[in-house]
Protein backbone atom coordinates (compact mmCIF):
# COMPACT_ATOMS: atom_id res chain seq x y z
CA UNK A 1 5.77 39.04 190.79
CA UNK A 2 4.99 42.44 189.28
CA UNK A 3 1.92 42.30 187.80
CA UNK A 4 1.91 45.29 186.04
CA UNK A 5 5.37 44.01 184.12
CA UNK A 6 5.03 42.34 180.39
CA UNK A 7 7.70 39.95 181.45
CA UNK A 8 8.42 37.69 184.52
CA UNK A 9 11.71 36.85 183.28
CA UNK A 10 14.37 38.65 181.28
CA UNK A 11 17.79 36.56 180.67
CA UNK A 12 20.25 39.59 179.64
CA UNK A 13 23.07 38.03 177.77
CA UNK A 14 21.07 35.06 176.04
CA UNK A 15 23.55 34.77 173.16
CA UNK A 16 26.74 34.26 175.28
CA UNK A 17 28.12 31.03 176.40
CA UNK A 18 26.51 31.14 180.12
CA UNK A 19 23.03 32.70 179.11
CA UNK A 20 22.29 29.88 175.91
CA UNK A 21 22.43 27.67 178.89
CA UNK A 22 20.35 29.89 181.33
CA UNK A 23 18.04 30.19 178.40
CA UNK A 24 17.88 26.45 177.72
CA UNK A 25 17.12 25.49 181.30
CA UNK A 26 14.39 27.93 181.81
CA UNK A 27 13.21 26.55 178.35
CA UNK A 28 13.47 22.51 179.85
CA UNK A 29 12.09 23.02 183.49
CA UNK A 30 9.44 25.67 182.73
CA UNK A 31 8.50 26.14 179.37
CA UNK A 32 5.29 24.33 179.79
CA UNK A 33 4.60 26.76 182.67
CA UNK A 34 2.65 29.99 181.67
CA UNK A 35 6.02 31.70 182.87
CA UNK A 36 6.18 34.84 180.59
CA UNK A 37 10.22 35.36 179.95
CA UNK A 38 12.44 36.84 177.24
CA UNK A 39 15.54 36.73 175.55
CA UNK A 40 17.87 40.13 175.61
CA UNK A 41 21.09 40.65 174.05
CA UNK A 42 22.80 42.94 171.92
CA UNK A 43 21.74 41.44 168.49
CA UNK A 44 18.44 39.60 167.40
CA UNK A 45 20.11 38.54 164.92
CA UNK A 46 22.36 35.99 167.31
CA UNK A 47 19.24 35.69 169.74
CA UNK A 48 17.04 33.99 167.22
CA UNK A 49 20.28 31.43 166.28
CA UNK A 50 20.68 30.37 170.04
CA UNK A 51 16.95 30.32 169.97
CA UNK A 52 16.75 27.85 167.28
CA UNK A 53 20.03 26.20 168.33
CA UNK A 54 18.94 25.65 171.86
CA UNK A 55 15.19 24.67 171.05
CA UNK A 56 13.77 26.76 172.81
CA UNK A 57 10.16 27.85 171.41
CA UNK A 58 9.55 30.36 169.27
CA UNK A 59 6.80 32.42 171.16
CA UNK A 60 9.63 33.02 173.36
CA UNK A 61 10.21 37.10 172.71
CA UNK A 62 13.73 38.56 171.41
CA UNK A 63 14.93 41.97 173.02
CA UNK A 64 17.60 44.82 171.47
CA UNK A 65 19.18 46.00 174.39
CA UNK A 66 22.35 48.25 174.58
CA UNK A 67 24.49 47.71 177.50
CA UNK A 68 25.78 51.35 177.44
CA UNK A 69 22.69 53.12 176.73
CA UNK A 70 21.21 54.43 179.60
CA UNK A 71 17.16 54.10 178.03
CA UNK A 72 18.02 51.28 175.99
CA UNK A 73 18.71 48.78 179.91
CA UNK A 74 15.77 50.95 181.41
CA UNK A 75 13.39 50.21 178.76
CA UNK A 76 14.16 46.13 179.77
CA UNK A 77 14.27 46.64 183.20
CA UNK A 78 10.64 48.42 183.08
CA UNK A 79 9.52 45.57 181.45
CA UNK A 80 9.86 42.91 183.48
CA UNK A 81 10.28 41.33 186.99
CA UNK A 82 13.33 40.01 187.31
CA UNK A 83 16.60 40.64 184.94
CA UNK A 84 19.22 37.83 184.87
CA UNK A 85 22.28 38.99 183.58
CA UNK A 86 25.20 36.88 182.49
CA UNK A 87 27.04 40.02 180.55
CA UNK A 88 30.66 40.48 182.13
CA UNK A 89 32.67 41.41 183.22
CA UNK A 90 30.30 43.21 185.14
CA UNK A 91 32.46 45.82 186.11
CA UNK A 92 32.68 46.58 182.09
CA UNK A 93 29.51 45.81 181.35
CA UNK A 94 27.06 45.93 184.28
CA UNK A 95 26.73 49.36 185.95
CA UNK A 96 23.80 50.62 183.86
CA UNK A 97 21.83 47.76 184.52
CA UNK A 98 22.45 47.76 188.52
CA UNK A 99 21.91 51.34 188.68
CA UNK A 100 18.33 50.73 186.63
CA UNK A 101 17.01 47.81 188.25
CA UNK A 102 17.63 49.82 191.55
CA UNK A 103 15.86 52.69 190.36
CA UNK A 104 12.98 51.06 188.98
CA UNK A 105 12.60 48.23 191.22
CA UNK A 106 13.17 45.32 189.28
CA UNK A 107 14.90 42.20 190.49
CA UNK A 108 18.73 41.32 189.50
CA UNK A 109 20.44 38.26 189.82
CA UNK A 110 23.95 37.74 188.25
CA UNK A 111 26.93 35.18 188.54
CA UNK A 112 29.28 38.08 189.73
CA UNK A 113 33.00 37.35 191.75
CA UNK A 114 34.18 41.00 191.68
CA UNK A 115 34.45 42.25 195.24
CA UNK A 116 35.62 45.35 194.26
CA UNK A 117 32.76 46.08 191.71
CA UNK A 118 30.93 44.28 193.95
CA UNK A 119 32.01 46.96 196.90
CA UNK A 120 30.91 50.16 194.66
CA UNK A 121 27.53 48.74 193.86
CA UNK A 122 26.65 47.90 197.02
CA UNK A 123 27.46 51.72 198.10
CA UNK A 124 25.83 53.48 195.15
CA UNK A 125 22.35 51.43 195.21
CA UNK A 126 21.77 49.99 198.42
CA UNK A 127 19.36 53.35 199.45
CA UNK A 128 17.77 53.33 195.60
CA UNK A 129 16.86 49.63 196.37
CA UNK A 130 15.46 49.30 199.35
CA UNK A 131 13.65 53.00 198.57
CA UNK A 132 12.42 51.40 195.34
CA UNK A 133 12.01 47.34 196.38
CA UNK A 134 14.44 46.43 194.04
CA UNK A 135 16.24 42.80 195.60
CA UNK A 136 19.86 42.92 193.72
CA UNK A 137 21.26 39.38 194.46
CA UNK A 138 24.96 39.19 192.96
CA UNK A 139 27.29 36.16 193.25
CA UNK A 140 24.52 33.58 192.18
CA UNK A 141 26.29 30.55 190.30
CA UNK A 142 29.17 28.61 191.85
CA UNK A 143 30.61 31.55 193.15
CA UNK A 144 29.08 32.20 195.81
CA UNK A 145 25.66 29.94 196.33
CA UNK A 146 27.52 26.45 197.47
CA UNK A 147 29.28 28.35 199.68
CA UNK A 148 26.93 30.82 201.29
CA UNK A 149 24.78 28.57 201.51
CA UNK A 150 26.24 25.83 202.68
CA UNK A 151 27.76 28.08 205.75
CA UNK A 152 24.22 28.64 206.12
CA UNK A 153 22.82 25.34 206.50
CA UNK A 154 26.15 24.16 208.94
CA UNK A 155 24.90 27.02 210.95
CA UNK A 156 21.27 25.58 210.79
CA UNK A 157 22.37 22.03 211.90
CA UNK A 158 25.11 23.26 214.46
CA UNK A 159 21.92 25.37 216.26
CA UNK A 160 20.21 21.99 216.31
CA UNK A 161 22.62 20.81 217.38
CA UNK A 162 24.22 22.81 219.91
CA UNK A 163 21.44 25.82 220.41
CA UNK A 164 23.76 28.18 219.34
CA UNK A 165 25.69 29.06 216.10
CA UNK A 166 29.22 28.23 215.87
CA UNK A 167 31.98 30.17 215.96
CA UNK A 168 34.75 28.94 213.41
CA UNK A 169 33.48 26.72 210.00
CA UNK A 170 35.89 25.67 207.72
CA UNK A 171 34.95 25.24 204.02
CA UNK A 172 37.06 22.42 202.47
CA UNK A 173 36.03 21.57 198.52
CA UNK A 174 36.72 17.56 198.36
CA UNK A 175 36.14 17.19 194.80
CA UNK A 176 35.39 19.73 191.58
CA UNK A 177 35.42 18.32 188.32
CA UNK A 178 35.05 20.95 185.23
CA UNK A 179 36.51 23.45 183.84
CA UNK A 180 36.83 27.76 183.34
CA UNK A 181 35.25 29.23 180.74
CA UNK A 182 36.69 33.03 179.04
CA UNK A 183 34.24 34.98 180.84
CA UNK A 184 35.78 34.13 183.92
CA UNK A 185 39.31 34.78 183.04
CA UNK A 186 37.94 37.81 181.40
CA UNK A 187 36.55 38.72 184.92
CA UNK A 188 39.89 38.15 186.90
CA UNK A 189 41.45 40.29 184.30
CA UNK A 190 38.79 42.99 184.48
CA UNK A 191 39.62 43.42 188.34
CA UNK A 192 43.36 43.28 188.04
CA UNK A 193 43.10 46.68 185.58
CA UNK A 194 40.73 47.80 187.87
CA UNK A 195 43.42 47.70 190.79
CA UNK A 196 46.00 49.28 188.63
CA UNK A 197 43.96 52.28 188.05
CA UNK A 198 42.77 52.32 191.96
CA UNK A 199 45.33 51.43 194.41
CA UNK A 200 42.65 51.92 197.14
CA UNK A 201 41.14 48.92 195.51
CA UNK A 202 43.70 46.44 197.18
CA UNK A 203 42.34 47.14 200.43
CA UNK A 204 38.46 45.68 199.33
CA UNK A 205 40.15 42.74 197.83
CA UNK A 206 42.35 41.55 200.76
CA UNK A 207 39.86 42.60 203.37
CA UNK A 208 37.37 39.65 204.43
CA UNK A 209 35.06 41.74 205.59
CA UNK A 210 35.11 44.75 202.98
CA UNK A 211 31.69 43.82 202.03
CA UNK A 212 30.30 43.59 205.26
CA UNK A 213 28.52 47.30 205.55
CA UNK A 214 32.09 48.68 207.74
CA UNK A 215 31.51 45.59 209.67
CA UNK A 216 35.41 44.53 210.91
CA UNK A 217 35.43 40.85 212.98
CA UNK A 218 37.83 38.74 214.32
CA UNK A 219 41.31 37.86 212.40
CA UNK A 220 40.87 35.22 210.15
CA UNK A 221 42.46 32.25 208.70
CA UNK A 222 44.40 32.88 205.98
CA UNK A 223 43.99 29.88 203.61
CA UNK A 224 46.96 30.99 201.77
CA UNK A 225 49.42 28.20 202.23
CA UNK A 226 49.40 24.20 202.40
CA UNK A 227 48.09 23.23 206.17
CA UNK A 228 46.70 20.12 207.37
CA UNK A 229 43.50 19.45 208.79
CA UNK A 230 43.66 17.25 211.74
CA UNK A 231 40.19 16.75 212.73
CA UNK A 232 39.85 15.72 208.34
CA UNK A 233 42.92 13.99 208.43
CA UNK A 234 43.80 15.81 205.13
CA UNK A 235 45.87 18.13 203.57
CA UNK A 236 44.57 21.09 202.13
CA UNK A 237 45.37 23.70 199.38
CA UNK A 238 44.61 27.46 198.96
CA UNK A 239 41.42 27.50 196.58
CA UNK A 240 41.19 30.44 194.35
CA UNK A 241 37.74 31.53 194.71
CA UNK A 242 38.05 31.80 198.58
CA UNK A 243 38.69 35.36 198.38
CA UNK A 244 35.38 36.24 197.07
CA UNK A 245 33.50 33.16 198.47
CA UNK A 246 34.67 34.57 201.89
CA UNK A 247 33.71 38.18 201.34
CA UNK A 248 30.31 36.76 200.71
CA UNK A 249 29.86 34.39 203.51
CA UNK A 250 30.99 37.87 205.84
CA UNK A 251 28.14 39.77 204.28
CA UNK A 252 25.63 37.21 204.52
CA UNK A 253 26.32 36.88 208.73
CA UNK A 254 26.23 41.10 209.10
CA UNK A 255 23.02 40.75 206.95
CA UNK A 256 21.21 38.42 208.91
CA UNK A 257 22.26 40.40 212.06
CA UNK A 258 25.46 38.88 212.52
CA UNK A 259 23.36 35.12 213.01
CA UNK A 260 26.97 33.20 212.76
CA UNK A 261 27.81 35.81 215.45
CA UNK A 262 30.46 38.43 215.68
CA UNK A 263 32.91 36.33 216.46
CA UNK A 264 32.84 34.14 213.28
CA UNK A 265 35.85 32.83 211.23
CA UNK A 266 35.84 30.97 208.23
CA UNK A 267 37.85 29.92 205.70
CA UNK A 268 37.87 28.11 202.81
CA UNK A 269 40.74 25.31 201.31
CA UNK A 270 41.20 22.38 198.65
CA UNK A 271 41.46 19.22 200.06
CA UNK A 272 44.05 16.88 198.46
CA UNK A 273 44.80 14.22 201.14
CA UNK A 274 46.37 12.39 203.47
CA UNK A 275 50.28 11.57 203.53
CA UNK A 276 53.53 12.28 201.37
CA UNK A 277 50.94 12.56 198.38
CA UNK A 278 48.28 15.08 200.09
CA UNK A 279 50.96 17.37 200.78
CA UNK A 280 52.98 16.80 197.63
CA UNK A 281 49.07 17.55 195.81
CA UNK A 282 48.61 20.65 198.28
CA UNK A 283 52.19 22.00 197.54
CA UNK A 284 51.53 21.43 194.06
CA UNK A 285 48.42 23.38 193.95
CA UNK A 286 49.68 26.32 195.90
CA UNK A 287 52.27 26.98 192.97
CA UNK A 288 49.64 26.51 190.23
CA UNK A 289 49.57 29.80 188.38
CA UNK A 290 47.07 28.07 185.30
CA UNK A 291 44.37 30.18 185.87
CA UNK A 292 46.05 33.17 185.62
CA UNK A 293 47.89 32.59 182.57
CA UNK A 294 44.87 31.24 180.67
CA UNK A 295 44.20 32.54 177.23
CA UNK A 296 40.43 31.67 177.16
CA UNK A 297 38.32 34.25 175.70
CA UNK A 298 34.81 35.34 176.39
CA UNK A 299 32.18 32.94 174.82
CA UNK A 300 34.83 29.98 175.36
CA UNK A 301 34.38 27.24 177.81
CA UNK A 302 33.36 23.32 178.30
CA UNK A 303 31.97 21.43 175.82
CA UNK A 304 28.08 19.63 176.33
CA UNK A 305 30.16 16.24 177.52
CA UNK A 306 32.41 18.06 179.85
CA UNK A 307 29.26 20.11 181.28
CA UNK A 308 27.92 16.67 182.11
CA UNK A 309 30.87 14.98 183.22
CA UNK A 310 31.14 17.44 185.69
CA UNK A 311 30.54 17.60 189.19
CA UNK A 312 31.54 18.99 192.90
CA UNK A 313 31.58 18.26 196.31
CA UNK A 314 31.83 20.78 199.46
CA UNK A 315 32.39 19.86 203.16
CA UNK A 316 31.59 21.99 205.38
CA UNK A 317 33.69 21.14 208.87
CA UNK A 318 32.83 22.81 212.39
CA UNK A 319 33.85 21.42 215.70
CA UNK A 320 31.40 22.42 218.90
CA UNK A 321 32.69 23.50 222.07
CA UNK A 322 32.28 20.20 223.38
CA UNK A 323 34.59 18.30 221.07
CA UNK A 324 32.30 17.02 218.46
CA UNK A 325 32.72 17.43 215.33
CA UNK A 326 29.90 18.64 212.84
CA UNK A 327 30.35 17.91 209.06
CA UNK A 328 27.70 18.91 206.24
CA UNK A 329 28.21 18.99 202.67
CA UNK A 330 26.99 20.68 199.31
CA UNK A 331 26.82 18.39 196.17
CA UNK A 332 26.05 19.48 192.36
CA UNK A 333 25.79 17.33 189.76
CA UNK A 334 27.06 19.20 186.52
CA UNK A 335 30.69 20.78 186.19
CA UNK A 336 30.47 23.91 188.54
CA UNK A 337 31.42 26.67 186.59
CA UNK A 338 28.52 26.52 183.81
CA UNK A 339 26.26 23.48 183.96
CA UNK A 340 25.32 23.97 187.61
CA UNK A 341 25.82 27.74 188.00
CA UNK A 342 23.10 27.89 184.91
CA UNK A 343 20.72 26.22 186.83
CA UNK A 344 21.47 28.14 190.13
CA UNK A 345 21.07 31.48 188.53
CA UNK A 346 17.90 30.84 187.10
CA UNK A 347 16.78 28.99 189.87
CA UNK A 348 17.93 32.26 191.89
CA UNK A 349 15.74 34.25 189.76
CA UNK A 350 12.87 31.86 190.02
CA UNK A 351 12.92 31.90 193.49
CA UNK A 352 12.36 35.64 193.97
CA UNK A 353 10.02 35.58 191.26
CA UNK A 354 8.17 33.27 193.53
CA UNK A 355 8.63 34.83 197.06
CA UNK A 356 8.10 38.27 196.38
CA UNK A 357 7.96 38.95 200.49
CA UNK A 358 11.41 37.40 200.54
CA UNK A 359 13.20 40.95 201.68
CA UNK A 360 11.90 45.14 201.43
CA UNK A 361 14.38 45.90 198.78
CA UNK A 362 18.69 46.18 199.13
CA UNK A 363 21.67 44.27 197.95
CA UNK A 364 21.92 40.93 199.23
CA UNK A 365 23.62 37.80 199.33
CA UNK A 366 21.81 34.63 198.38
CA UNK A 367 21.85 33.50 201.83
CA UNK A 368 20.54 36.62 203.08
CA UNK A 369 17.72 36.79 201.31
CA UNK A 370 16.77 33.51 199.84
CA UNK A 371 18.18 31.31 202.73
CA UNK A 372 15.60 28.20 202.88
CA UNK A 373 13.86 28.86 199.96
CA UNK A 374 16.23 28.72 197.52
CA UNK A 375 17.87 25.55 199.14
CA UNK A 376 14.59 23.93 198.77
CA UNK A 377 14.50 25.13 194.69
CA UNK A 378 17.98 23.84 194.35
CA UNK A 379 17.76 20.21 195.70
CA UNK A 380 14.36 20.22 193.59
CA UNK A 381 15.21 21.45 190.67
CA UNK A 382 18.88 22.30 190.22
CA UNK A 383 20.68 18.27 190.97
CA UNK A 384 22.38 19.91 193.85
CA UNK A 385 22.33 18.64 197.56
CA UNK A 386 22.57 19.67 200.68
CA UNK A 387 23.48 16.74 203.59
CA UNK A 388 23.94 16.25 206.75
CA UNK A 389 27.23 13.87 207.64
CA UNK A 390 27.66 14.42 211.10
């Protein structure tokens, strides 16, 4: 941690629907730490409600901050650590902020699925970062941290295993029960005007490997139609954050020096069974167009009970070249969209917090940066696990 900084903690975006809970978790699991962290939005006014409405003490410090004013974000971002941001989409809302905590070398984590933000950011700031030590972590909540790290830890067990990584992984969510909230229809919307006013944008989206540094592997699997799964004995479904969950995964391997190797495919799928009904389910799913037409707004989502109803499950398949197959899986114990990805993002920022030799400064994945360390914060703290099946 910075010692110099009057914060250790900033959570940008306190009074929206994601960042209340941010801000009540960090209030639960640490506020009887001497961890010194803030509350920044755009109002005080609504900052001291979610204060009070959350419980979350007093002595806890309220920041102004204006999202489009340049000295306004680098006035925050000098004054702390690490910045947490839950204000999307980012692509409206977030380039100040990268472009300070790069310059100023301040830590970033955010819950961000926009490859093609995603794609500029990572060309603008990468040589600001690593010249100033800044660690900018994006994709940090459910998108992408079950999945990157869960390729992560297959990869782990298969070099156990096997002595060497292996070379095709499929993803395969068995479960997920919860709900969207408007900020991420808000963000799918964001990127669709994006496209219309950049064609070239297309190519980032469709491209599994766009945000792998000009990195180009092997053709992969599409994921884009029902298919079934022999080794799983299960039909699976096209799963609609594969696209960036994918992307991310990509990065992570050219990051850590291609340690999947650079002949890795992956993929990633619903399943929904075995039979008639698993491909009646998978059929089904491939012609649900929900998500897009949803009329959610920003500050919308799942209620307290639904958070806690929630819950999600993630195999992880991978067969070696002898046959066997290896299975692994990633577990959370709130829905996935909000009541884990709250805890993951501030667990995210924790971690650096913690590990400040944990990278020299760049835009990462969580993976390729946090790898073992924020697995280990996770199953802790977070209700999420990481197992072993086979």
């Amino acid at each position: 941690m910075k010692q110099d900084r009057r914060f250790d903690v900033i959570v940008f975006g306190a009074s929206g629907y994601t960042g209340r809970l941010v801000a009540e978790y960090i209030e639960q699991r640490y506020g009887t730490s001497p961890l010194r962290w803030a509350m920044a939005g755009r109002s005080l006014e609504k900052l001291a409600a979610v204060r009070d409405e959350m419980g979350i003490s007093p002595t806890v410090e309220l920041v102004a901050v204006d999202a489009d004013s340049s000295e306004s974000v680098a006035a925050m971002v000098a004054s702390t650590s690490v910045v947490i941001t839950t204000v999307g989409p980012y692509q409206l809302y977030g380039n100040e902020l990268v472009n300070q905590c790069a310059l100023n070398g301040t830590d970033y984590v955010d819950l961000c699925g926009e490859p093609s933000w995603m794609y500029q950011k990572i060309n603008e700031h990468t040589d600001a970062a690593k010249a100033s030590g800044a660690r900018i972590v994006f994709s940090c909540g459910f998108d992408s941290i079950p999945f990157d790290l869960g390729v992560y830890h297959m990869q782990q067990h298969a070099k156990a295993v096997t002595g060497s990584p292996i070379a095709t992984i499929k993803g395969r969510v068995r479960a997920m029960n919860g709900s969207f909230s408007g900020g991420t229809v808000a963000s799918l919307r964001a990127t669709m005007a994006s496209v219309a006013k950049d064609p070239s944008l297309v190519s980032v989206l469709t491209n599994p490997f766009s945000l792998s540094g000009g990195f180009q592997g092997p053709d992969q699997p599409r994921g884009d139609k029902p298919q079934y799964d022999e080794e799983l004995k299960s039909w699976s479904a096209p799963f609609i954050m594969a696209t960036i969950n994918t992307k991310n995964v990509h990065r992570s391997n050219a990051l850590l020096g291609h340690a999947y190797g650079e002949d890795f495919a992956y993929d990633e799928m619903l399943l929904t069974g075995d039979g008639d009904q698993g491909k009646a389910a998978a059929e089904f799913v491939a012609n649900d167009n929900s998500f897009a037409e949803n009329t959610l707004q920003p500050g919308e989502g799942p209620t307290k009970e639904e958070r806690e109803a929630g819950s999600y499950d993630v195999l992880f398949a991978a067969t070696t070249k002898d046959g066997n197959l290896l299975l692994t899986s990633v577990k959370g114990d709130k829905d996935p969209g909000y009541g884990s990805t709250s805890k993951m993002l501030a667990e995210s920022a924790m971690c650096l917090l913690h590990n400040p030799d944990l990278g020299n400064g760049g835009v990462f994945t969580p993976a390729a940066i946090m790898a073992d360390a924020l697995i280990e914060r996770l199953q802790k703290n977070a209700g999420l696990t990481f197992t072993i099946e086979a």
